[in-house]
Each structure stands twice: as C-alpha cells, then as structure tokens.
C-alpha atoms as a PDB file:
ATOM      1  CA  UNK A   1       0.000   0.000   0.000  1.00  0.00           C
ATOM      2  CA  UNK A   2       1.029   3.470  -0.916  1.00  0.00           C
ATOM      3  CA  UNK A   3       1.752   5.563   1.936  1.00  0.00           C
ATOM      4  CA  UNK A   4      -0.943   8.579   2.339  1.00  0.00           C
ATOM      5  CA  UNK A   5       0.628  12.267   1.884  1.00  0.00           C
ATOM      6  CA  UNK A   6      -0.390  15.052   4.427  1.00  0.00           C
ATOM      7  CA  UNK A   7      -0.293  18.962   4.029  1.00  0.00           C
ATOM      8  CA  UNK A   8       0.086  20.219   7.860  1.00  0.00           C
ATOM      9  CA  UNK A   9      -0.469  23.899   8.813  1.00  0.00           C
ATOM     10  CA  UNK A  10       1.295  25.647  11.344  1.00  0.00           C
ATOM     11  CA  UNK A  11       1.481  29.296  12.426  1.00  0.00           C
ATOM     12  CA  UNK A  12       4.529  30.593  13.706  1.00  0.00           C
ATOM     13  CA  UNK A  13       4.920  34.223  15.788  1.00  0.00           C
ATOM     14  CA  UNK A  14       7.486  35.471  13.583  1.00  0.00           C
ATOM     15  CA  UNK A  15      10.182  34.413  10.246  1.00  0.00           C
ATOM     16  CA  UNK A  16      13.036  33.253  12.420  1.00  0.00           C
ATOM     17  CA  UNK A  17      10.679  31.126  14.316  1.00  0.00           C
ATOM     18  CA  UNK A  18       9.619  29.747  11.234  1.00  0.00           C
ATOM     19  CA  UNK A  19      12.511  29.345   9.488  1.00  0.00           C
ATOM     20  CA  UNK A  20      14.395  27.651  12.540  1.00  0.00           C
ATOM     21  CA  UNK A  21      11.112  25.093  12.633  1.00  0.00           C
ATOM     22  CA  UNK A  22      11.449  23.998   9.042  1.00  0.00           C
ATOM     23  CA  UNK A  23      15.045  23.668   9.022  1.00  0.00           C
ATOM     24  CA  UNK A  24      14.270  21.388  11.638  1.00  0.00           C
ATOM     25  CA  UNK A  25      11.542  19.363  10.322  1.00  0.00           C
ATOM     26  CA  UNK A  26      13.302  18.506   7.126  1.00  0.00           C
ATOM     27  CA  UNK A  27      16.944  18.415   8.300  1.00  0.00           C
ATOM     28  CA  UNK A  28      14.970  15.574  10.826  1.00  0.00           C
ATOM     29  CA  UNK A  29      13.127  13.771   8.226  1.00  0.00           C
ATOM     30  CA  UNK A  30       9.852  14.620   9.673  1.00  0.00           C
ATOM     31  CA  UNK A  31       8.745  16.484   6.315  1.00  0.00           C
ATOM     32  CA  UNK A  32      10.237  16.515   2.840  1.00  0.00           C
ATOM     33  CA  UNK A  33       9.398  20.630   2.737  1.00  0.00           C
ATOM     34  CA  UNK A  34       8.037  23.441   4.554  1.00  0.00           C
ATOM     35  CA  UNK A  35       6.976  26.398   2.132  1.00  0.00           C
ATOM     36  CA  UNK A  36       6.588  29.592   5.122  1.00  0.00           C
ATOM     37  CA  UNK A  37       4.240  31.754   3.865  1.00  0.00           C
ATOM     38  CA  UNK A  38       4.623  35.900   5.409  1.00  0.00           C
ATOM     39  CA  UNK A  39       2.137  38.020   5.514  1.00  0.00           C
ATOM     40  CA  UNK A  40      -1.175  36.036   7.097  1.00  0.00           C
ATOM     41  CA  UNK A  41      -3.165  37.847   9.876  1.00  0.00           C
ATOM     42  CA  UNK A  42      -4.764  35.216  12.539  1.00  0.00           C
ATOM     43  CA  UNK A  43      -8.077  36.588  14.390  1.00  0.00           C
ATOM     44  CA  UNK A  44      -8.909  34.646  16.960  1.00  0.00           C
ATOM     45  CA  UNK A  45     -10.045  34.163  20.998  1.00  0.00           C
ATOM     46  CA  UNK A  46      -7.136  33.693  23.696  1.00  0.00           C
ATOM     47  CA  UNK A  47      -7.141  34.335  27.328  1.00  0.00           C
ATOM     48  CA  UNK A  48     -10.642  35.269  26.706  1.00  0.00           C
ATOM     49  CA  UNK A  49     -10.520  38.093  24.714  1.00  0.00           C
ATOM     50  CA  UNK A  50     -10.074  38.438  20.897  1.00  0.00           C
ATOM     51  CA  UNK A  51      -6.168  38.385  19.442  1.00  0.00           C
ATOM     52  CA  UNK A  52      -5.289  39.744  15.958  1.00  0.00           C
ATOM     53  CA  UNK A  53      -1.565  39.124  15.225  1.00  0.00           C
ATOM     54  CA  UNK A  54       0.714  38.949  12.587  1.00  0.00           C
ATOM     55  CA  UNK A  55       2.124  34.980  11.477  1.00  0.00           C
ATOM     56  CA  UNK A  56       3.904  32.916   9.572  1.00  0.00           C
ATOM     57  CA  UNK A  57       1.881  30.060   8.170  1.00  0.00           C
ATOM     58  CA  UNK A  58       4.372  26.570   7.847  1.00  0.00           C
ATOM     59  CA  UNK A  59       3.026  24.142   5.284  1.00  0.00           C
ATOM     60  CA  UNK A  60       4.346  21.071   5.620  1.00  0.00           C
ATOM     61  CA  UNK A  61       4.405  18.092   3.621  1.00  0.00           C
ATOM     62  CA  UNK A  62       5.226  14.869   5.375  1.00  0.00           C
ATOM     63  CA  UNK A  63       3.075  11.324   5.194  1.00  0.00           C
ATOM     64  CA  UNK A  64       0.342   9.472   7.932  1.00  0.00           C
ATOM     65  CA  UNK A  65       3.387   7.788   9.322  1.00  0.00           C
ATOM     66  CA  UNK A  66       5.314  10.398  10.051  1.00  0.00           C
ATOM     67  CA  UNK A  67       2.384  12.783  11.510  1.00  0.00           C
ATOM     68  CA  UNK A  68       2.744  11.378  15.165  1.00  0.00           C
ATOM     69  CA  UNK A  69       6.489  12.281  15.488  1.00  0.00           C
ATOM     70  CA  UNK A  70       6.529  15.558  13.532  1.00  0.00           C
ATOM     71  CA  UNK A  71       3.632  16.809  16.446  1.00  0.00           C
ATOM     72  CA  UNK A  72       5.993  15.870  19.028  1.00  0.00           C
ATOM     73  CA  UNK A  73       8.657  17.737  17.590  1.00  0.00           C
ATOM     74  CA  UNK A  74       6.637  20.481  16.668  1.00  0.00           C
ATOM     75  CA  UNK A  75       5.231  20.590  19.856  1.00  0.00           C
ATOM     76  CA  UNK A  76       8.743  20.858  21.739  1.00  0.00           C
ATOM     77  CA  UNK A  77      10.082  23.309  20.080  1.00  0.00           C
ATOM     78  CA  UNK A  78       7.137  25.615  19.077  1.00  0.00           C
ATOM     79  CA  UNK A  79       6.814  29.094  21.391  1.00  0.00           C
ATOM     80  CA  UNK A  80       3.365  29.160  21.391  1.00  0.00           C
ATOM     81  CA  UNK A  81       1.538  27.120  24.550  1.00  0.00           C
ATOM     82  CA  UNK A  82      -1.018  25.459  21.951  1.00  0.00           C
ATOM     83  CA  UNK A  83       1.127  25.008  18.551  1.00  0.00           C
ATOM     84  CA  UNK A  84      -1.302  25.185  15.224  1.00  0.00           C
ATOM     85  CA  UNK A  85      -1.117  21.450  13.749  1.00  0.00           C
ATOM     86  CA  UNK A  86      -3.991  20.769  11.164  1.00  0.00           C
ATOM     87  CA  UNK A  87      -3.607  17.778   8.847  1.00  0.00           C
ATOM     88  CA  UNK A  88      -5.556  17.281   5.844  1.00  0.00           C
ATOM     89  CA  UNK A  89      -4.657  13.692   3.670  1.00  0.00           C
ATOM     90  CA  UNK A  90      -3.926  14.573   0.362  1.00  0.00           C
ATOM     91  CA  UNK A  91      -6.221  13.151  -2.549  1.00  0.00           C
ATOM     92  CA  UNK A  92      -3.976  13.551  -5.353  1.00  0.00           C
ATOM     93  CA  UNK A  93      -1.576  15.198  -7.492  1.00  0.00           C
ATOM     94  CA  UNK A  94       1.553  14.957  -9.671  1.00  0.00           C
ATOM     95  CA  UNK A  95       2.679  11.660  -8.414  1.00  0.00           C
ATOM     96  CA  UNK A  96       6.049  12.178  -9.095  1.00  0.00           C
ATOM     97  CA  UNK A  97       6.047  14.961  -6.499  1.00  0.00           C
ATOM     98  CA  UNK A  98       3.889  12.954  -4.066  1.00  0.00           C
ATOM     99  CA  UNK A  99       6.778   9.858  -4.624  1.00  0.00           C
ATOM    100  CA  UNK A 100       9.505  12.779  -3.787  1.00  0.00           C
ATOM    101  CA  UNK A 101       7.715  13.410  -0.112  1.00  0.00           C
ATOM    102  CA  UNK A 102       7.042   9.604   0.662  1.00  0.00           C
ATOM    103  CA  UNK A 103      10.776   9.114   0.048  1.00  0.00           C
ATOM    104  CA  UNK A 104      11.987  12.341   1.858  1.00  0.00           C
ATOM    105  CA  UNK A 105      10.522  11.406   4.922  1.00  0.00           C
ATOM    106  CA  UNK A 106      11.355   7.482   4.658  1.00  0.00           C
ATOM    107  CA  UNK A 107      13.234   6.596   7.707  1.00  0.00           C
ATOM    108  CA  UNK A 108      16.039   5.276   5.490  1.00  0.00           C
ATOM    109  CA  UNK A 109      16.083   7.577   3.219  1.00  0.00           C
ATOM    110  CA  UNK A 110      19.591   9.017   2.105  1.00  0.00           C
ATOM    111  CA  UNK A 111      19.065   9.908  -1.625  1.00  0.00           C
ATOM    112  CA  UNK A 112      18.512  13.617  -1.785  1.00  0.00           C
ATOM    113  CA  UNK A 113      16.248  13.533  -4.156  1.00  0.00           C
ATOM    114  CA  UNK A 114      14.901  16.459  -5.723  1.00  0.00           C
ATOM    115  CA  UNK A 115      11.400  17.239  -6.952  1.00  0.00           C
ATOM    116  CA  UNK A 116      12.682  18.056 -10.499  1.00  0.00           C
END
C-alpha cells in the first residue's frame, strides 16, 4: 500500500521562528518541505478576549506515518503554549512529487532527491 501524503499547517509568531522550525523538520526527516508563507493575519479568541496578530503560516508536507512524530517535535520546540497542527490527507496530485515526499521522509532515506 502506498503511503498517504499530508499537508500540515502551522502558524509561527514570527520568520526566524519559522525558518528555525522547518530547518528542523526537514533536516529531521519529519517532512520533505516546509513552504513559510509571510504576511497572514490570525483573528482569533485567547485568554478570553479576541487576538489579531501577525504569522507565519508553515506548510508542511510529510506522510500518515510520520504525523505522530513531527507533532511531538513540533510541539517541543514551538513558542506558542497550543502550537497550530492541522492535517488534511492529500487526494492527489503529480505523483512524481507525491513519490519525492514519501521518500523524503522514509526513515532510510539518504538519496537527496529532488522534486525536479
């Protein structure tokens, strides 16, 4: 059975934050890439009153195997008390590309392989 592909979102406070999460994600194998996205604007309730701050949004592709660990990791070394982790399954796409993540995040993976 193929392995599924996930897209995970996760906001981050600010670009070095981000940055220093994705470098760690991939350079652990827990995704095969992290696009950080500038510019978002989160509304939303926190120590009962309503927040509107500035983020980075992570979007991280990894697989269903993988998910477990990469929230751990996420979760210990995230700023934020309650780190953003949504996962949606993917339902298809350039399979080529969807090959490229399974094998990024394979636990023996050592090729380098590029998407192009």
């Amino acid at each position: 059975m193929t392995e599924q592909v996930i897209v995970a979102f996760s906001s981050c406070p600010d670009e070095a934050t981000a940055k220093r999460l994705a470098e760690a994600l991939v350079s652990e194998r827990l995704a095969t890439c992290v696009n950080r996205v500038s510019g978002i604007a989160s509304t939303y309730f926190w120590d009962g009153r309503l927040q509107d701050d500035a983020e980075i949004l992570l979007i991280i592709k990894t697989t269903a195997a993988r998910l477990t660990e990469l929230e751990a990791r996420l979760s210990a070394l995230h700023p934020y008390e309650l780190p953003e982790l949504v996962a949606l399954p993917v339902a298809g796409g350039n399979e080529r590309y969807l090959q490229w993540v399974r094998t990024g995040v394979a636990a023996n993976n050592s090729t380098g392989l590029e998407p192009r």
